[in-house]
C-alpha atoms as a PDB file:
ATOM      1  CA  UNK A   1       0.000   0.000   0.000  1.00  0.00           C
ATOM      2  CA  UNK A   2       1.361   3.141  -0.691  1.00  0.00           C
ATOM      3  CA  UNK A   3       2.199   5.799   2.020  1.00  0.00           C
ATOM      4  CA  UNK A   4      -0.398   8.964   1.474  1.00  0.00           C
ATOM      5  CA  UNK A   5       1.132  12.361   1.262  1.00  0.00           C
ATOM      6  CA  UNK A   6       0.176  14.950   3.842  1.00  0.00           C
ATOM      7  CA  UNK A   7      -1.369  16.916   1.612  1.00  0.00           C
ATOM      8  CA  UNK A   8      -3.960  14.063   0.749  1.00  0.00           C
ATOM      9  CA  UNK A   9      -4.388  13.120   4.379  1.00  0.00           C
ATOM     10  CA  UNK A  10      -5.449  16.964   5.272  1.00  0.00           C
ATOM     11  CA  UNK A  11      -7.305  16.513   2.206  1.00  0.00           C
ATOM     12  CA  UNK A  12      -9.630  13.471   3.314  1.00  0.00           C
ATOM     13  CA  UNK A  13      -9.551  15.077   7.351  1.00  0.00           C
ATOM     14  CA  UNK A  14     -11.180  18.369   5.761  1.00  0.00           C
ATOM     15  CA  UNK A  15     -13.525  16.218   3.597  1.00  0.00           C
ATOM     16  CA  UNK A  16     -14.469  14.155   6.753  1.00  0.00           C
ATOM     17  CA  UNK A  17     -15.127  17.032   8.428  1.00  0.00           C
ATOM     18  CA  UNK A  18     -17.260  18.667   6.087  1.00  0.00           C
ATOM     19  CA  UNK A  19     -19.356  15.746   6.363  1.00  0.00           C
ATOM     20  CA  UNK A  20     -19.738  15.887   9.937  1.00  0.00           C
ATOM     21  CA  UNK A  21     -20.704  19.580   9.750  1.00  0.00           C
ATOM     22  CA  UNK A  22     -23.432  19.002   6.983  1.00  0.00           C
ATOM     23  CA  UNK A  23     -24.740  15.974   9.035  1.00  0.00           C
ATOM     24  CA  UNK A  24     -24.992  17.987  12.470  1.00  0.00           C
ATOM     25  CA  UNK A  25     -26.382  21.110  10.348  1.00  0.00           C
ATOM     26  CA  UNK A  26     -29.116  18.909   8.946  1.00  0.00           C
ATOM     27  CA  UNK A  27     -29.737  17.591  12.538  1.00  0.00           C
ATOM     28  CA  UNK A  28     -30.189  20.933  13.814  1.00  0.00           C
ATOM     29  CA  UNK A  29     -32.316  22.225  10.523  1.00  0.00           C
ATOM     30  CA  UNK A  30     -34.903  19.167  11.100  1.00  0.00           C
ATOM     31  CA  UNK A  31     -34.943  19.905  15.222  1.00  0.00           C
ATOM     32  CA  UNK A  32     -35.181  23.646  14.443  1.00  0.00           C
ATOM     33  CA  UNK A  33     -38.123  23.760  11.641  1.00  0.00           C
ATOM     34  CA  UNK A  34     -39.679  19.983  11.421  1.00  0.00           C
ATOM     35  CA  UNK A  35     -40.105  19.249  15.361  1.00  0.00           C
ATOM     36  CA  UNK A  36     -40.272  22.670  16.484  1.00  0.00           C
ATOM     37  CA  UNK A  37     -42.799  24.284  13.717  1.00  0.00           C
ATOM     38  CA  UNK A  38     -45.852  25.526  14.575  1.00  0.00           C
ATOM     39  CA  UNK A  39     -47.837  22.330  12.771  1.00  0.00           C
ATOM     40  CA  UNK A  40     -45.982  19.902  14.104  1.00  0.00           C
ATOM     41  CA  UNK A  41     -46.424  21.981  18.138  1.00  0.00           C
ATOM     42  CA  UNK A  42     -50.218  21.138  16.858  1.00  0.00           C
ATOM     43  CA  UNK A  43     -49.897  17.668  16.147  1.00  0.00           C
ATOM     44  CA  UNK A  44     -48.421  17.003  19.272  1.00  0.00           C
ATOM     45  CA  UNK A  45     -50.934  19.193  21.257  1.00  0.00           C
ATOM     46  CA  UNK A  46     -53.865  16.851  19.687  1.00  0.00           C
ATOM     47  CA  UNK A  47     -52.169  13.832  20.070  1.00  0.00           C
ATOM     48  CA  UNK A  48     -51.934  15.078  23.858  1.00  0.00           C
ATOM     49  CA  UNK A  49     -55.641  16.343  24.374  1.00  0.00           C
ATOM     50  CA  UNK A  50     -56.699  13.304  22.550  1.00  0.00           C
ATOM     51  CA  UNK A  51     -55.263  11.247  25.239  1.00  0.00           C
ATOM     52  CA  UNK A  52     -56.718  13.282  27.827  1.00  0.00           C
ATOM     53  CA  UNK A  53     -60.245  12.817  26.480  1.00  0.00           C
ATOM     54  CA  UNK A  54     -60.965  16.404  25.022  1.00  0.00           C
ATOM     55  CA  UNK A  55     -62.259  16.288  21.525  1.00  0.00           C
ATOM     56  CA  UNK A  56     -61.161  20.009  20.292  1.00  0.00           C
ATOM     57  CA  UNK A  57     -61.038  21.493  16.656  1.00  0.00           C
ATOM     58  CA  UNK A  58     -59.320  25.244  16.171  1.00  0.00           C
ATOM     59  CA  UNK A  59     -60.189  27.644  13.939  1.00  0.00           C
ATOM     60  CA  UNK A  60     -60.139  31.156  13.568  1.00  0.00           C
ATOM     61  CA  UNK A  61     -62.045  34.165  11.713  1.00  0.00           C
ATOM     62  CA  UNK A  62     -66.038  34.779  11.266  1.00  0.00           C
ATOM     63  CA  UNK A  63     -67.760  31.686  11.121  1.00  0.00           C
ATOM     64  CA  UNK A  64     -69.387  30.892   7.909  1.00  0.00           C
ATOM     65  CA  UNK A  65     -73.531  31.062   7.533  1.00  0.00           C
ATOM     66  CA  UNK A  66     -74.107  27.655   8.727  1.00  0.00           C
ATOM     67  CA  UNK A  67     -71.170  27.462  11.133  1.00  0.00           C
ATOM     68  CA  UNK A  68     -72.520  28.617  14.335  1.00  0.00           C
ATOM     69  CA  UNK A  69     -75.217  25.278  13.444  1.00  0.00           C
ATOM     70  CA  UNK A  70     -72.193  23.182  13.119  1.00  0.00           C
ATOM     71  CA  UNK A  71     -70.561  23.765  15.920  1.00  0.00           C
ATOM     72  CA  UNK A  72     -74.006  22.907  18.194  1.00  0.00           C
ATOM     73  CA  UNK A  73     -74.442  19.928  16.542  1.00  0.00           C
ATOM     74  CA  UNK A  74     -70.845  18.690  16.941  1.00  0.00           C
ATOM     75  CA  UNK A  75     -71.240  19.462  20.721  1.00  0.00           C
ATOM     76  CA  UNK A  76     -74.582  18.139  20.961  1.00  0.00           C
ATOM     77  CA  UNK A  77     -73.947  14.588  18.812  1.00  0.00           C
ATOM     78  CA  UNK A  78     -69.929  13.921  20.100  1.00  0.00           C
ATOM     79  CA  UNK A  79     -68.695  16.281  22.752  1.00  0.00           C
ATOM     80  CA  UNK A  80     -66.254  17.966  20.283  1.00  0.00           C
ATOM     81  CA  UNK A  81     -65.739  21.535  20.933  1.00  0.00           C
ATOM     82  CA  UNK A  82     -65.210  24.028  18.210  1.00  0.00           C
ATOM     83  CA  UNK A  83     -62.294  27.165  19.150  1.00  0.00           C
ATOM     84  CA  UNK A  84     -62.471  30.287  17.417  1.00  0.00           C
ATOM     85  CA  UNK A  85     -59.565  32.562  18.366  1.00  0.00           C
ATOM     86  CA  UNK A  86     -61.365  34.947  16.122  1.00  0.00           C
ATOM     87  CA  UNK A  87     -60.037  37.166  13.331  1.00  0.00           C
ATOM     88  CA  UNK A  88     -56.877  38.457  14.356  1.00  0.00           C
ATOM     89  CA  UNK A  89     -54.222  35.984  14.401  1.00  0.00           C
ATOM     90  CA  UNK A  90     -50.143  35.506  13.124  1.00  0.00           C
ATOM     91  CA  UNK A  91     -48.790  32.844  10.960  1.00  0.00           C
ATOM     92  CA  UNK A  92     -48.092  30.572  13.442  1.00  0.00           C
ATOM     93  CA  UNK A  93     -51.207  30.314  14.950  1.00  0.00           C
ATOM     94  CA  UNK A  94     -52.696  29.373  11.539  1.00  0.00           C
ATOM     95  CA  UNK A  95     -50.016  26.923  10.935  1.00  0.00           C
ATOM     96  CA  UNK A  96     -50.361  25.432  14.466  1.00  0.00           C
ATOM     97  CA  UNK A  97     -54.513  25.263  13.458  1.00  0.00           C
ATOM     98  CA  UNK A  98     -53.800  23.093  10.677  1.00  0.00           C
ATOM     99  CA  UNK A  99     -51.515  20.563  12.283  1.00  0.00           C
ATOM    100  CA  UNK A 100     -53.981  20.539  15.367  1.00  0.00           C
ATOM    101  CA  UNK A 101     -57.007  19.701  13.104  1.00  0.00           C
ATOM    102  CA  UNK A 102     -55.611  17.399  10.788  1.00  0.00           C
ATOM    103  CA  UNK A 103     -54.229  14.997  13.819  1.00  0.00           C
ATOM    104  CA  UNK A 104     -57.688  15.614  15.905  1.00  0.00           C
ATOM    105  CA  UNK A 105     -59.959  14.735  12.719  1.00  0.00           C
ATOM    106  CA  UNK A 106     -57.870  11.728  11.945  1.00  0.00           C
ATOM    107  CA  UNK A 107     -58.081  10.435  14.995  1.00  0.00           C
ATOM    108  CA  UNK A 108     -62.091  11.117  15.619  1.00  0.00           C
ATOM    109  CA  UNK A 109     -62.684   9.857  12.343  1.00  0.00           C
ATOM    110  CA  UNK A 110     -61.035   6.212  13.655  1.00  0.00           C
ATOM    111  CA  UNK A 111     -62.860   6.579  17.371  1.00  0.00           C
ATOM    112  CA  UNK A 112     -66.549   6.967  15.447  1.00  0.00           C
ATOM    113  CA  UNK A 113     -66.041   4.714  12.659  1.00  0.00           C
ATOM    114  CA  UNK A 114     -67.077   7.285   9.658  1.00  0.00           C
ATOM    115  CA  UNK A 115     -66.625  10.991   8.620  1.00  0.00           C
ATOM    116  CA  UNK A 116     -68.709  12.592  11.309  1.00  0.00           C
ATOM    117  CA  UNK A 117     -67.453  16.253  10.227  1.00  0.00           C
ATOM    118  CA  UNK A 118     -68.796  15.875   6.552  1.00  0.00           C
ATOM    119  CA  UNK A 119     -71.360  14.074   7.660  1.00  0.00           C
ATOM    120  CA  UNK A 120     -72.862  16.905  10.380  1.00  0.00           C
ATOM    121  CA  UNK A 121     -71.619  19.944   8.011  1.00  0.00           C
ATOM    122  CA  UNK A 122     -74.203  18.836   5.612  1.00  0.00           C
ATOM    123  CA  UNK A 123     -77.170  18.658   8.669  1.00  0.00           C
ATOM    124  CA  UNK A 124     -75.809  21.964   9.830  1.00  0.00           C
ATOM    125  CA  UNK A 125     -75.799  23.494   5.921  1.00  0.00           C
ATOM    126  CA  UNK A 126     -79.044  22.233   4.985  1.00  0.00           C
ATOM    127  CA  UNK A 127     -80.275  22.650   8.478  1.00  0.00           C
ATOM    128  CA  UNK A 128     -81.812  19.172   8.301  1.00  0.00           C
ATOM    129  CA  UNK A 129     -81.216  18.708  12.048  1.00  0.00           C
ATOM    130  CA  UNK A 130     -83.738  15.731  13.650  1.00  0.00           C
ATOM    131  CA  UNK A 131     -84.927  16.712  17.220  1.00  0.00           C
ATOM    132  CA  UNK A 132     -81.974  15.651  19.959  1.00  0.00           C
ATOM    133  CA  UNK A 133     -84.521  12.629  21.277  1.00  0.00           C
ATOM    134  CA  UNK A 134     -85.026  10.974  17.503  1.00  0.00           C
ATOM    135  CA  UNK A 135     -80.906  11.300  16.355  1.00  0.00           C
ATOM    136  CA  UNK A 136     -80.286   9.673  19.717  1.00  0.00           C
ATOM    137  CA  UNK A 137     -82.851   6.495  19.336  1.00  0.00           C
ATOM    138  CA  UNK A 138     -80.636   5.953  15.921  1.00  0.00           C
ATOM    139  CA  UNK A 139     -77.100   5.595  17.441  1.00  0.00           C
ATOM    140  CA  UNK A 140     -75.199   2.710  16.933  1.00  0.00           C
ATOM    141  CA  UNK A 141     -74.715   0.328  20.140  1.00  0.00           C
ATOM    142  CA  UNK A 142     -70.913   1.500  19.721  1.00  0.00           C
ATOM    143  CA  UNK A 143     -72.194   5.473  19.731  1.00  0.00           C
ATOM    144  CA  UNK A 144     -74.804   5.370  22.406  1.00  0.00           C
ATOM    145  CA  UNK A 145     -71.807   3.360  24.513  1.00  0.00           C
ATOM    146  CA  UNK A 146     -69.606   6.748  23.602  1.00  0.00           C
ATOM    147  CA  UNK A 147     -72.183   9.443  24.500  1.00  0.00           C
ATOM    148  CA  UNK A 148     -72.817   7.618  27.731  1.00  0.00           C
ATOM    149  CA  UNK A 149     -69.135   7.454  28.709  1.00  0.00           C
ATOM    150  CA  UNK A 150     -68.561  11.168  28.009  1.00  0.00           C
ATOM    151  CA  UNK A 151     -72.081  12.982  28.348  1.00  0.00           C
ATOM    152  CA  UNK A 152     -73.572  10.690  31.112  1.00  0.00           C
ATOM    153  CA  UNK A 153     -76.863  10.589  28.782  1.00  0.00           C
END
């Protein structure tokens, strides 16, 4: 094998070392923006109320002409609260919104078995909302076993 000048072995340290630098600088990039941004601070924040049994979606701004219906019937058919922080709100707060809802509907869609948010925007739109005693006689064994747990009804 032949002996490497000094001038190659500097050469392969300072490429070695590059590569170190890139690595930890990628490290630090993902830490800084992935696992620290706003979304992901609402992902984790779902994931976290989820656990703790509070059904929660976040929004902000006026709500639309049928979403002051919505948000009664998603209280009234599955305990899930709707938050408005109203008009006036940053980036972040938008971002962390979106990464908060997409988690929390995710994981509500699993716990009821179907898309209760499309399905109770359209009662809420159309304002085709049964009387509270006749939607409850129709719930599922599986539902009626939910509301009892969490509403005591």
């Amino acid at each position: 094998m032949p002996r490497l000048s000094a001038w190659t072995k500097a050469r392969r340290i300072a490429a070695a070392c590059l590569f170190v630098a890139a690595a930890a600088a990628a490290a630090v990039r993902y830490y800084r923006y992935e696992y620290n941004s706003f979304e992901a601070k609402g992902a984790r924040a779902a994931r976290a109320d989820y656990k703790k049994g509070i059904f929660m979606l976040r929004g902000h701004g006026l709500p639309s002409d049928c979403g002051l219906a919505y948000r009664e019937l998603l209280k009234e058919r599955f305990d899930i609260t709707l938050y408005n922080q109203g008009c006036l709100v940053d980036y972040g707060e938008v971002e962390f919104d979106e990464g908060y809802n997409a988690v929390s509907q995710a994981l509500l869609t699993k716990r009821f078995g179907r898309d209760i948010f499309t399905e109770t925007r359209a009662d809420a739109c159309t304002d085709k909302r049964p009387p509270a005693d006749e939607w409850a006689q129709n719930l599922t064994p599986r539902e009626k076993a939910i509301r009892q747990q969490y509403t005591g009804k």
